[in-house]
N, C-alpha and C. Protein backbone atom coordinates (compact mmCIF):
# COMPACT_ATOMS: atom_id res chain seq x y z
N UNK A 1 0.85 -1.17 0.00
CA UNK A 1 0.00 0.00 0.00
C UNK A 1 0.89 1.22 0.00
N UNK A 2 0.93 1.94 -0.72
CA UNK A 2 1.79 3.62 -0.85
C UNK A 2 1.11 4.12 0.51
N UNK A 3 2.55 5.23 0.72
CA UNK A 3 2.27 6.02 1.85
C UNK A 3 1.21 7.09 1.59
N UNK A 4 0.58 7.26 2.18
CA UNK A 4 -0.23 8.15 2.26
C UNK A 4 0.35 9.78 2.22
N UNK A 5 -0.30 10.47 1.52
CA UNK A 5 0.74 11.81 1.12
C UNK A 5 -0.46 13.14 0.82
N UNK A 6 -0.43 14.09 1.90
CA UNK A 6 -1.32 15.19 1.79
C UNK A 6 -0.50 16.29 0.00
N UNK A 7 -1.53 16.55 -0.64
CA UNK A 7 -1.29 16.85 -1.91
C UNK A 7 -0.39 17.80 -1.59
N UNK A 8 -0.37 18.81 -0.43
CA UNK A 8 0.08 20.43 -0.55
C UNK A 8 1.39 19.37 0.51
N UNK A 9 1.87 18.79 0.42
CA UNK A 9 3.38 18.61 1.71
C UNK A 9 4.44 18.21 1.16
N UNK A 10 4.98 18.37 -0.33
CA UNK A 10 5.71 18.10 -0.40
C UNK A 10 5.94 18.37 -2.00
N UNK A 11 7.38 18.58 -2.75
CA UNK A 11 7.32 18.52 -3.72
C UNK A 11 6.50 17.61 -4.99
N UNK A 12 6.64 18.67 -5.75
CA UNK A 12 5.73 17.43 -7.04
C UNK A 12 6.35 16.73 -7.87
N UNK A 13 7.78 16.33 -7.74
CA UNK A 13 8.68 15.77 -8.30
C UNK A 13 8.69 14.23 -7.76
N UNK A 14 8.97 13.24 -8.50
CA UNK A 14 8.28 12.09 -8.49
C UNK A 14 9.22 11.73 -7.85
N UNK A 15 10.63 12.01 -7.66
CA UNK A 15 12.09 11.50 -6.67
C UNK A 15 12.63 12.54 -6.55
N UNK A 16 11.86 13.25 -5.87
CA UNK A 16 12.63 14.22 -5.15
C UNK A 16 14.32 14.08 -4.47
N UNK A 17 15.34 15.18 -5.42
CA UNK A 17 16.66 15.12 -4.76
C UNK A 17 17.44 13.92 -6.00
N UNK A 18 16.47 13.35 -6.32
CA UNK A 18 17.31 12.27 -7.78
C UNK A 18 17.67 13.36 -8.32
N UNK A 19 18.79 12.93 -9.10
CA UNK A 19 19.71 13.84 -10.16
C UNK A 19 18.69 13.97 -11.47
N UNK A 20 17.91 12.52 -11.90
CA UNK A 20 17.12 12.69 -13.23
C UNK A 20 15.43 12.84 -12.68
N UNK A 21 14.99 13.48 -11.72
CA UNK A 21 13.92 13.80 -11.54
C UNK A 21 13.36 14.78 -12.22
N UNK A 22 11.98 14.20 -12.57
CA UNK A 22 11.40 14.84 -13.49
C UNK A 22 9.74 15.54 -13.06
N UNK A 23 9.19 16.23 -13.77
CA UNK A 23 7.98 16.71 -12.71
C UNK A 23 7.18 15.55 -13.46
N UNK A 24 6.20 15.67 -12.19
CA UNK A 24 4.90 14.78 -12.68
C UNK A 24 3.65 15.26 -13.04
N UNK A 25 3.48 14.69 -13.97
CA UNK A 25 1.85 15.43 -14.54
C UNK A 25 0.44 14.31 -13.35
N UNK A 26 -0.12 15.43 -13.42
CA UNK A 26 -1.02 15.49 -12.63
C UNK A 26 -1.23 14.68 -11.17
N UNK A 27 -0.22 15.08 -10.57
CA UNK A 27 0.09 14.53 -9.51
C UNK A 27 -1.13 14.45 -8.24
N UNK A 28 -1.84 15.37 -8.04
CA UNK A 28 -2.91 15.06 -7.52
C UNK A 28 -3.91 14.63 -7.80
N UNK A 29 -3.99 13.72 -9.26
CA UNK A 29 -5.14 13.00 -9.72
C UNK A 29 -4.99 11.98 -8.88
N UNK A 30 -6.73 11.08 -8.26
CA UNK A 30 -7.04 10.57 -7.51
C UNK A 30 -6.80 9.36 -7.87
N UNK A 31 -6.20 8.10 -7.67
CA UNK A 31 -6.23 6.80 -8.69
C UNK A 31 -6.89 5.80 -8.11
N UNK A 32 -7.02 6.26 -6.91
CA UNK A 32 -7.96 4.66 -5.87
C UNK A 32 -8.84 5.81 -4.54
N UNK A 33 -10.02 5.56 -5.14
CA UNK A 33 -11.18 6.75 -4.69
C UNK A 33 -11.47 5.77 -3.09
N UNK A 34 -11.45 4.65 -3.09
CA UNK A 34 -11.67 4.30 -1.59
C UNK A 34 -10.57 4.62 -0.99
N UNK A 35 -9.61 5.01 -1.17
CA UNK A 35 -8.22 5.33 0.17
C UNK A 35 -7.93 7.02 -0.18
N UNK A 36 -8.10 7.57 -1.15
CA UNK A 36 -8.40 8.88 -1.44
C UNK A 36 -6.50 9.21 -1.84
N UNK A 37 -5.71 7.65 -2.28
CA UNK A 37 -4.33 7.87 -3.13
C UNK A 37 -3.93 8.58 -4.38
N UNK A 38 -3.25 9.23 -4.31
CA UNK A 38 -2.69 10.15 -5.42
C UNK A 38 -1.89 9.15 -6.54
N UNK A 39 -2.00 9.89 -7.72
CA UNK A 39 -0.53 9.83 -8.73
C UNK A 39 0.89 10.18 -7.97
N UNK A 40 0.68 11.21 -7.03
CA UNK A 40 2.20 11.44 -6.38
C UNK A 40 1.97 10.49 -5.08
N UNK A 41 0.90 9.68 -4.63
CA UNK A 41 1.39 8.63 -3.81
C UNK A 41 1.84 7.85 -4.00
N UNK A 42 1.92 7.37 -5.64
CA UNK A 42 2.09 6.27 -6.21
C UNK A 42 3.17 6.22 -6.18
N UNK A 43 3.82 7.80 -6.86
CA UNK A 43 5.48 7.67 -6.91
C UNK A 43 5.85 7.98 -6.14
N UNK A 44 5.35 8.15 -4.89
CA UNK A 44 6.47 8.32 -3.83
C UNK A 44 6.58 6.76 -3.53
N UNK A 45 5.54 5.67 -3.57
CA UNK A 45 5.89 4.39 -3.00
C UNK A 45 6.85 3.60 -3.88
N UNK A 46 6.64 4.14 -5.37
CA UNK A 46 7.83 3.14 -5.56
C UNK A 46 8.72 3.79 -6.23
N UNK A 47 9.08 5.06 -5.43
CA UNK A 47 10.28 5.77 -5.89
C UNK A 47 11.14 4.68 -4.48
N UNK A 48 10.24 4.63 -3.49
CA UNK A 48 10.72 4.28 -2.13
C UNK A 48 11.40 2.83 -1.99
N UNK A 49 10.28 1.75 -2.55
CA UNK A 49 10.53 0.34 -2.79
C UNK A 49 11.47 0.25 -3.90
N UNK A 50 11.68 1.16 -5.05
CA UNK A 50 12.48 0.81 -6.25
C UNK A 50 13.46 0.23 -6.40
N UNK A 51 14.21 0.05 -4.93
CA UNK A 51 15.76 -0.60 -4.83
C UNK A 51 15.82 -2.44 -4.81
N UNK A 52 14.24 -2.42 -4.04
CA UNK A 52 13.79 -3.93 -4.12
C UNK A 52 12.75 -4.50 -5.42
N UNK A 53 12.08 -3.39 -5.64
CA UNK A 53 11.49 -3.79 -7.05
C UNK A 53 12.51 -4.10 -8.10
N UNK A 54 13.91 -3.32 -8.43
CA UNK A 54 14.64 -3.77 -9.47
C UNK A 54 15.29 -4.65 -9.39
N UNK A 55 15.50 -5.45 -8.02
CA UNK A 55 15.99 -6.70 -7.94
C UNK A 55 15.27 -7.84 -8.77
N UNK A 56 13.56 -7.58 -8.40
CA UNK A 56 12.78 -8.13 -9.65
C UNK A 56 12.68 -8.06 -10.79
N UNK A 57 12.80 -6.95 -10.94
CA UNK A 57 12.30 -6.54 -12.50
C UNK A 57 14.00 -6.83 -13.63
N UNK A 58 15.26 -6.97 -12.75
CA UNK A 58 16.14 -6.87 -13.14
C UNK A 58 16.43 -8.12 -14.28
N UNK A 59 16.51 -7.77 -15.76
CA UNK A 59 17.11 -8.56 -16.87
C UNK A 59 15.51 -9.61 -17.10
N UNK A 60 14.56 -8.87 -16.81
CA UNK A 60 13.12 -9.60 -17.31
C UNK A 60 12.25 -8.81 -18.35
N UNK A 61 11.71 -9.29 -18.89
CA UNK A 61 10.82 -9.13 -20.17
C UNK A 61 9.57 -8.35 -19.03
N UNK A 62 8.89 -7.69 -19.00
CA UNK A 62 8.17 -6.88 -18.23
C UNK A 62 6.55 -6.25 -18.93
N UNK A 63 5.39 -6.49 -18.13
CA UNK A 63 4.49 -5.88 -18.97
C UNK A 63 3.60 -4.97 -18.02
N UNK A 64 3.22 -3.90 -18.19
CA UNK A 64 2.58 -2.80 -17.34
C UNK A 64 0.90 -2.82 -17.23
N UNK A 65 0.61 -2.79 -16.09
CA UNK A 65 -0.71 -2.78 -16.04
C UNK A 65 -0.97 -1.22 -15.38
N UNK A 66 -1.77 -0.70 -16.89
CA UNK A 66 -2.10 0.52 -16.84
C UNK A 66 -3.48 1.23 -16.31
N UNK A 67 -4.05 1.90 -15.25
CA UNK A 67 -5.01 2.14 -15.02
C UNK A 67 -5.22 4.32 -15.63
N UNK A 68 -5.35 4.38 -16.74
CA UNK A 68 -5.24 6.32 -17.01
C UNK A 68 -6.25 6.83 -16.48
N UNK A 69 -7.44 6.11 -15.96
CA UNK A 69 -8.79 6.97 -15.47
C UNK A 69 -8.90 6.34 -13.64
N UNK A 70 -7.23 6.00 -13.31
CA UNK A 70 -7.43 5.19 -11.94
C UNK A 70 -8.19 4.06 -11.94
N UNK A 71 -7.43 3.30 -10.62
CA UNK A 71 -7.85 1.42 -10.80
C UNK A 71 -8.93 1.43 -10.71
N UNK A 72 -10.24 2.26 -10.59
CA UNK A 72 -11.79 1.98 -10.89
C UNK A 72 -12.40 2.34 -12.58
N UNK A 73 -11.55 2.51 -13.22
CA UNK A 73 -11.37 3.01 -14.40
C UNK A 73 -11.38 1.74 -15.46
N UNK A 74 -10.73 2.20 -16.94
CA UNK A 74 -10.74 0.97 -17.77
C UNK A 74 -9.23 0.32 -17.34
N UNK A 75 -8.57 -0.65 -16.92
CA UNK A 75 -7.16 -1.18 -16.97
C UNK A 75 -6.98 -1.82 -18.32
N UNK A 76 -5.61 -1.83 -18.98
CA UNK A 76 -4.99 -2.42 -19.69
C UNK A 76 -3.59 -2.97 -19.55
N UNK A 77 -3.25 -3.67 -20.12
CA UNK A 77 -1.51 -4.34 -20.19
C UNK A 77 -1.27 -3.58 -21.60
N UNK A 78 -0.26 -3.37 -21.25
CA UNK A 78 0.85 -2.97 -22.59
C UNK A 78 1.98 -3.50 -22.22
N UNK A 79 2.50 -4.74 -23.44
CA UNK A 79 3.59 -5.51 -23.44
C UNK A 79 4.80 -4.76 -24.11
N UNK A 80 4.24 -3.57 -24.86
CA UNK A 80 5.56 -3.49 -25.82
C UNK A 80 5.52 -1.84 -26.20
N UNK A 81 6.74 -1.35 -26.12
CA UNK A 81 7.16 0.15 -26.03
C UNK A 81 6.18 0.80 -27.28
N UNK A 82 5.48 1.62 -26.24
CA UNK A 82 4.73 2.30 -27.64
C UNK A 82 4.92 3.87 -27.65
N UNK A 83 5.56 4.17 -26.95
CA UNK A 83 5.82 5.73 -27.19
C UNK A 83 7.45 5.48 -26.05
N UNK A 84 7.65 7.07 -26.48
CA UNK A 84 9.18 6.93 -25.45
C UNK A 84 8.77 6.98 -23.92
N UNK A 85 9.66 6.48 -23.04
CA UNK A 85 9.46 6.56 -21.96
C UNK A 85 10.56 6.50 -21.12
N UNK A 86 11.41 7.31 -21.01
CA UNK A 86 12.84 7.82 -20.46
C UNK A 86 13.13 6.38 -19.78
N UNK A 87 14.59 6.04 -19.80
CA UNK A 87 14.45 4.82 -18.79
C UNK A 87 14.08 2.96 -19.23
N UNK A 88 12.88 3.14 -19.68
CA UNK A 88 12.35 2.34 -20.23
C UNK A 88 13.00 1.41 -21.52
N UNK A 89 13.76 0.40 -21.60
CA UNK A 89 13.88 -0.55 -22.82
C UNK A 89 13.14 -1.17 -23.64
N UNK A 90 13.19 -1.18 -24.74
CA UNK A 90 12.87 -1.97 -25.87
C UNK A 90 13.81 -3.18 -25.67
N UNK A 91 13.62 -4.68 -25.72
CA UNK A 91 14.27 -5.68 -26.06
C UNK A 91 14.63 -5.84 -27.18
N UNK A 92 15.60 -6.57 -27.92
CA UNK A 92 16.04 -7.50 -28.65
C UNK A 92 14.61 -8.31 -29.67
N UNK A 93 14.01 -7.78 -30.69
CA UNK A 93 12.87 -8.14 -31.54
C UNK A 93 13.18 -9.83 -31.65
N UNK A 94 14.28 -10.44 -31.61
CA UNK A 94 14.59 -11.57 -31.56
C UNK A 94 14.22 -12.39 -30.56
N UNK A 95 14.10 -11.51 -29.36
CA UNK A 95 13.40 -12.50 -27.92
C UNK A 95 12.31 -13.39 -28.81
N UNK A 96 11.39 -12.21 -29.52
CA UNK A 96 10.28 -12.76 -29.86
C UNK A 96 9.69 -12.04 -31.11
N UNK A 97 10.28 -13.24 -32.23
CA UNK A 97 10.24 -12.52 -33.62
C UNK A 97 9.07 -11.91 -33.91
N UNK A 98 8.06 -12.86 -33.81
CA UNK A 98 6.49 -12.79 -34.17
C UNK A 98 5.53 -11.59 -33.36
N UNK A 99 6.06 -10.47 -32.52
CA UNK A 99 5.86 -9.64 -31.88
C UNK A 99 6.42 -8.68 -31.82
N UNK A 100 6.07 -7.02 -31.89
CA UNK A 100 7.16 -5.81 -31.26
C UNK A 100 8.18 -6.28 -30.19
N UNK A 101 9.19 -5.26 -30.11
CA UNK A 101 9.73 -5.90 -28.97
C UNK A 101 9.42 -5.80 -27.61
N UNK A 102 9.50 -6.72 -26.48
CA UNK A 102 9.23 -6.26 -25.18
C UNK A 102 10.00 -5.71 -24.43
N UNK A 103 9.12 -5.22 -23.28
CA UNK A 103 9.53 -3.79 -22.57
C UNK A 103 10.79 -4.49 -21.21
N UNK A 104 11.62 -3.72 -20.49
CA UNK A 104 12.50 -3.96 -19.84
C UNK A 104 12.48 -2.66 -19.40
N UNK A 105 12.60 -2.82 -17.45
CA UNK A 105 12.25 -1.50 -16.82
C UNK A 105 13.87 -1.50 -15.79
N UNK A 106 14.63 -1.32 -16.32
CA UNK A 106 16.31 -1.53 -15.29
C UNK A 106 16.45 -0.78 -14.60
N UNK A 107 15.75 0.77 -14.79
CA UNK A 107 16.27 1.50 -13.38
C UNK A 107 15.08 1.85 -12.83
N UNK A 108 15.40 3.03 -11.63
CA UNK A 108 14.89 3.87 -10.79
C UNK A 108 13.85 4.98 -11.37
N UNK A 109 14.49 5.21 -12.53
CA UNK A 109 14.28 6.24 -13.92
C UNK A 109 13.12 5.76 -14.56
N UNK A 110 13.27 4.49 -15.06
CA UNK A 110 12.23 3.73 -16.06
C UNK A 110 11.06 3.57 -15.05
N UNK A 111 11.28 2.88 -13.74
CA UNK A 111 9.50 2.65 -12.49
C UNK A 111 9.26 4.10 -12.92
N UNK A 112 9.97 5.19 -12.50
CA UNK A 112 9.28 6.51 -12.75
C UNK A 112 8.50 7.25 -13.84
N UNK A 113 9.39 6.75 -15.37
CA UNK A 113 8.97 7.04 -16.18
C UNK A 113 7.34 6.05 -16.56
N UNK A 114 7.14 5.14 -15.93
CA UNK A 114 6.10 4.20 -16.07
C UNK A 114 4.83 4.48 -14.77
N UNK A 115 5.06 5.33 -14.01
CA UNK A 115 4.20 5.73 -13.29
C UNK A 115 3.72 7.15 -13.65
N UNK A 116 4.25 7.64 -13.97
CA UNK A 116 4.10 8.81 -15.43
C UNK A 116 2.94 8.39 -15.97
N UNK A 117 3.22 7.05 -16.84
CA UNK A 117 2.32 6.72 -17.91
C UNK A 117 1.20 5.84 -17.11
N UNK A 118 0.95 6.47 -15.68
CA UNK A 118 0.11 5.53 -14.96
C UNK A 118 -0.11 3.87 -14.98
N UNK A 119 1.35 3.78 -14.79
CA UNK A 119 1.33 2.16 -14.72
C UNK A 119 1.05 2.12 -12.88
N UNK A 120 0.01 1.10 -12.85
CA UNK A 120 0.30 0.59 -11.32
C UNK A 120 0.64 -0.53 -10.76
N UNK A 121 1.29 -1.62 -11.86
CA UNK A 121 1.79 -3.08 -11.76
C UNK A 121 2.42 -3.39 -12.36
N UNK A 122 3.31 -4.09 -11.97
CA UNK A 122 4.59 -4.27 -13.13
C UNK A 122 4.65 -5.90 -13.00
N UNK A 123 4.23 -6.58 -14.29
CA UNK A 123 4.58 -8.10 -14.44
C UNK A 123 5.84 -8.50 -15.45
N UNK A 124 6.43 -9.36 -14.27
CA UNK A 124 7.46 -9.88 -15.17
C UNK A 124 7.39 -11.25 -15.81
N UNK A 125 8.19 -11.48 -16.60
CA UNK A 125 7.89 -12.80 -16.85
C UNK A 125 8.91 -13.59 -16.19
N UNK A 126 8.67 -15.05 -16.37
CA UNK A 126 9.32 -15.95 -15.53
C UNK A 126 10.94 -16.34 -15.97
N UNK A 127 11.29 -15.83 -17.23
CA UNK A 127 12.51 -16.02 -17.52
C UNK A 127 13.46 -14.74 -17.83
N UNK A 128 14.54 -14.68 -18.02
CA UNK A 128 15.01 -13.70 -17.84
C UNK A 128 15.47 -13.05 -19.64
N UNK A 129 15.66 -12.17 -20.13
CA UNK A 129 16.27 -11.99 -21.18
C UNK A 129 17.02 -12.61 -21.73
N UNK A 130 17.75 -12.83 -21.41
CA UNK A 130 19.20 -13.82 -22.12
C UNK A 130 18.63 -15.41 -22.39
N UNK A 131 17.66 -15.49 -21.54
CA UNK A 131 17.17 -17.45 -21.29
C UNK A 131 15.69 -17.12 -21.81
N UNK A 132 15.05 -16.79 -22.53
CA UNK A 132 13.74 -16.31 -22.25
C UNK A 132 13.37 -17.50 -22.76
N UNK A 133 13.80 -18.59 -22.93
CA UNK A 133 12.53 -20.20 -23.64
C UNK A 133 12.94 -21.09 -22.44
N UNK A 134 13.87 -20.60 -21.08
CA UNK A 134 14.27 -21.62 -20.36
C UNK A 134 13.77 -20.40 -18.98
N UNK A 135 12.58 -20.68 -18.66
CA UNK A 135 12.32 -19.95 -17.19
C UNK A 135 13.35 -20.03 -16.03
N UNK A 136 13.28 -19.39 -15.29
CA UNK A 136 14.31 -19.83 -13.87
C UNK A 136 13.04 -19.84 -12.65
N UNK A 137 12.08 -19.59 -13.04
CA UNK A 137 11.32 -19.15 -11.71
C UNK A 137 9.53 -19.61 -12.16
N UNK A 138 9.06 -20.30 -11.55
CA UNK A 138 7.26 -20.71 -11.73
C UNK A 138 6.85 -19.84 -10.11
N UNK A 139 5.46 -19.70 -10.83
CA UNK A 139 4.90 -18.85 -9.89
C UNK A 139 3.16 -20.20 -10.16
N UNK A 140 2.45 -19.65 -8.37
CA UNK A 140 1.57 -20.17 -7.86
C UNK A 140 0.28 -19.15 -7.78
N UNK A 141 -0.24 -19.06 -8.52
CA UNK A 141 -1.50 -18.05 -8.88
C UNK A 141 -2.34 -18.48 -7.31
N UNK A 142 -2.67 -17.77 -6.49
CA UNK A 142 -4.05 -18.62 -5.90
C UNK A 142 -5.00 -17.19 -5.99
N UNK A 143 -5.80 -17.42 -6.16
CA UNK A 143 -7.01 -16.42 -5.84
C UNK A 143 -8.52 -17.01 -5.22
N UNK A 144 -8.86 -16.58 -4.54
CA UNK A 144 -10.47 -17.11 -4.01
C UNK A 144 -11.81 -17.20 -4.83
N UNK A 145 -12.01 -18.33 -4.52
CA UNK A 145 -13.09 -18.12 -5.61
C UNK A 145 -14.29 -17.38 -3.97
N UNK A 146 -15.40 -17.84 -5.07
CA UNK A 146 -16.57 -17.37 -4.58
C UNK A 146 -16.90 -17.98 -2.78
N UNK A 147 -17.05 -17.56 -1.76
CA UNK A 147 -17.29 -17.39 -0.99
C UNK A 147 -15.97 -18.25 0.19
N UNK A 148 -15.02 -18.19 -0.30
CA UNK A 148 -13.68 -18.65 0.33
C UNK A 148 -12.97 -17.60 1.20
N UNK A 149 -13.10 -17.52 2.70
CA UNK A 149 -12.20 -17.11 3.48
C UNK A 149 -10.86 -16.34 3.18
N UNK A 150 -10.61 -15.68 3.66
CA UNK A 150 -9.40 -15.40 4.18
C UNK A 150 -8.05 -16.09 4.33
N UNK A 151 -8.58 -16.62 5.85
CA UNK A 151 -7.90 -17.50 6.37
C UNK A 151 -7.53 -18.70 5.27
N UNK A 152 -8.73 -19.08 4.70
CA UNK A 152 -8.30 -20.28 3.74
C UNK A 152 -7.35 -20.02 2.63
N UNK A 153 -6.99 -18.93 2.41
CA UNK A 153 -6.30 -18.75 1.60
C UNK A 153 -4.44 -18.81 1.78
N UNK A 154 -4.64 -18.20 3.14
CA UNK A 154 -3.59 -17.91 3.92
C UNK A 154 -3.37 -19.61 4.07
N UNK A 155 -3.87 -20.06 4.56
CA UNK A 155 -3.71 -21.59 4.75
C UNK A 155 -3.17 -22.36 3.41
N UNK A 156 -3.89 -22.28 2.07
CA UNK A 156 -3.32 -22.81 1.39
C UNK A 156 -2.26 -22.27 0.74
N UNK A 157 -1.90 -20.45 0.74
CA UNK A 157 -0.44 -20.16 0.04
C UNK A 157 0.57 -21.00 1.53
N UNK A 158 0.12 -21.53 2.66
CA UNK A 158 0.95 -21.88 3.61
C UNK A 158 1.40 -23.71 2.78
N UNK A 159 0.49 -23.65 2.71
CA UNK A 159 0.67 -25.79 2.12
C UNK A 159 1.29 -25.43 1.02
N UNK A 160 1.30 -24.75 0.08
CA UNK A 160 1.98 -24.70 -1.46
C UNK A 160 3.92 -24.69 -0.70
N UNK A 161 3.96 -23.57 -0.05
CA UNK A 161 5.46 -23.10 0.36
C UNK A 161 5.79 -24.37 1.06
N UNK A 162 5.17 -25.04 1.95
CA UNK A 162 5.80 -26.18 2.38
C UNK A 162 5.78 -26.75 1.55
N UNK A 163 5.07 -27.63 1.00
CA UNK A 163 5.08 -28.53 -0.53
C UNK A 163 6.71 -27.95 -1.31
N UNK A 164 6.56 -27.09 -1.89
CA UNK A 164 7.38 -26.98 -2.63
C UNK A 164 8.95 -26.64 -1.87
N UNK A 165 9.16 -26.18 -0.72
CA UNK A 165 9.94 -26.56 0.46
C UNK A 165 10.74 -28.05 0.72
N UNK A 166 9.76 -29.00 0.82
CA UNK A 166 9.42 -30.50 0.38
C UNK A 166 10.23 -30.79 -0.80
N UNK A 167 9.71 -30.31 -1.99
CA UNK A 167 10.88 -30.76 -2.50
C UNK A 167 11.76 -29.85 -3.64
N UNK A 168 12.46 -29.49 -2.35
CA UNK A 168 13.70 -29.05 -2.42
C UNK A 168 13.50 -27.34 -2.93
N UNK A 169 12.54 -26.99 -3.52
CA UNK A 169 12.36 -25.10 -4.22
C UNK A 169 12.53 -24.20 -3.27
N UNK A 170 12.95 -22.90 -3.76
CA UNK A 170 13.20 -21.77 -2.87
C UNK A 170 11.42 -21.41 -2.77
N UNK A 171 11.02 -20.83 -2.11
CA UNK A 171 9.79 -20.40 -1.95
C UNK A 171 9.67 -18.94 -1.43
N UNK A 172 8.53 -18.37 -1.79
CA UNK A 172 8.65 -17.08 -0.83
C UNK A 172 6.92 -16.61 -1.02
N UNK A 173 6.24 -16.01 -0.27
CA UNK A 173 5.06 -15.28 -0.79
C UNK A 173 5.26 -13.91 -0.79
N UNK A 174 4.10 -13.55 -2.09
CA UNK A 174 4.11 -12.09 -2.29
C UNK A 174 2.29 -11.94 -2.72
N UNK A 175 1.91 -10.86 -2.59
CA UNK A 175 0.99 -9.94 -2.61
C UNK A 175 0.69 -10.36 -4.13
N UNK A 176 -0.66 -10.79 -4.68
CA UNK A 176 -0.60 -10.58 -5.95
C UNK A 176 -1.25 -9.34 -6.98
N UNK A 177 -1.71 -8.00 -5.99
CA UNK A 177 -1.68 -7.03 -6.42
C UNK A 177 -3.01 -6.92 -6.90
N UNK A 178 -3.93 -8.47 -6.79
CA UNK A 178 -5.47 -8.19 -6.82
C UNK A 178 -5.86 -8.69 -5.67
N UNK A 179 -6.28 -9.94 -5.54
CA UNK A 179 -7.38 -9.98 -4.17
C UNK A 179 -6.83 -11.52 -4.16
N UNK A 180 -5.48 -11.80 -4.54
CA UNK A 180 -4.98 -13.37 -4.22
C UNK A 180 -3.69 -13.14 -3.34
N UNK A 181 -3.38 -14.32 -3.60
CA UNK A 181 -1.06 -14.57 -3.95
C UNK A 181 -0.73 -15.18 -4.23
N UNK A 182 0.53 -14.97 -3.96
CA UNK A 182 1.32 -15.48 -4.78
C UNK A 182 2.59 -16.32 -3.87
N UNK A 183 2.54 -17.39 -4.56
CA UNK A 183 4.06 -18.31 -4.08
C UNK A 183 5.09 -18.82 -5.10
């Protein structure tokens, strides 16, 4: 969840004190009307997290989930560079002939320049650039269906991590950024 950030307290620069900080357009547009979060809450949270987000995002094929009218709005994915976006890579058209090329977000610069373009999720894919037909990493979708607990959920991302613990995988959970998670 981004920090919470009164519109008038603080600069409108998306990394404030970065050397390549840039202003942000419309920084007090509202993007999630139940918590009353800004465009400049957004980038202050992952101007903040960015040091651990690029550990993720680092040498992966990457696709943005865009909300421009805020997450109650229309969302879309955009897989592949369609306008400039400071920061932001184009891959190697060879990853994947039969497609534009895909996007690659390596710095501090690029999360910024992509929260700009009101991205509020960043998916990577499971393999890395250089290996992209040989994954290094599977992921565990769970989401609830219809009238499933909480707790039950918590319970079963708990049995997946042991299971796969069991035999022998690194494991970890994370947030899946809708109403599941992830292992």
């Amino acid at each position: 969840e981004a920090p919470a950030a009164s519109p008038g307290r603080a600069s409108r620069s998306a990394s404030a004190g970065h050397p390549k900080a840039r202003k942000l357009n419309n920084p007090d547009r509202v993007i999630d009307p139940s918590t009353k979060l800004t465009k400049l809450d957004l980038a202050r949270y992952y101007g903040l997290i960015a040091p651990l987000l690029l550990h993720h995002l680092k040498a992966r094929p990457v696709s943005f989930l865009r909300a421009p009218g805020g997450i109650q709005g229309e969302l879309f994915f955009q897989k592949h560079l369609e306008a400039a976006m400071p920061g932001v890579k184009a891959l190697p058209a060879k990853l994947d002939p039969d497609h534009p090329p895909l996007l690659e977000v390596p710095t501090q610069e690029a999360i910024m320049s992509a929260v700009q373009m009101n991205v509020v999720e960043f998916h990577t894919w499971n393999a890395v650039k250089t290996s992209i037909g040989k994954p290094d990493r599977m992921l565990f979708d769970l989401d609830p269906g219809e009238g499933v607990e909480w707790a039950a959920m918590q319970q079963a991302a708990h049995l997946v991590h042991v299971l796969l613990q069991e035999i022998g995988l690194q494991a970890w959970l994370k947030t899946s950024g809708g109403k599941g998670l992830h292992v």
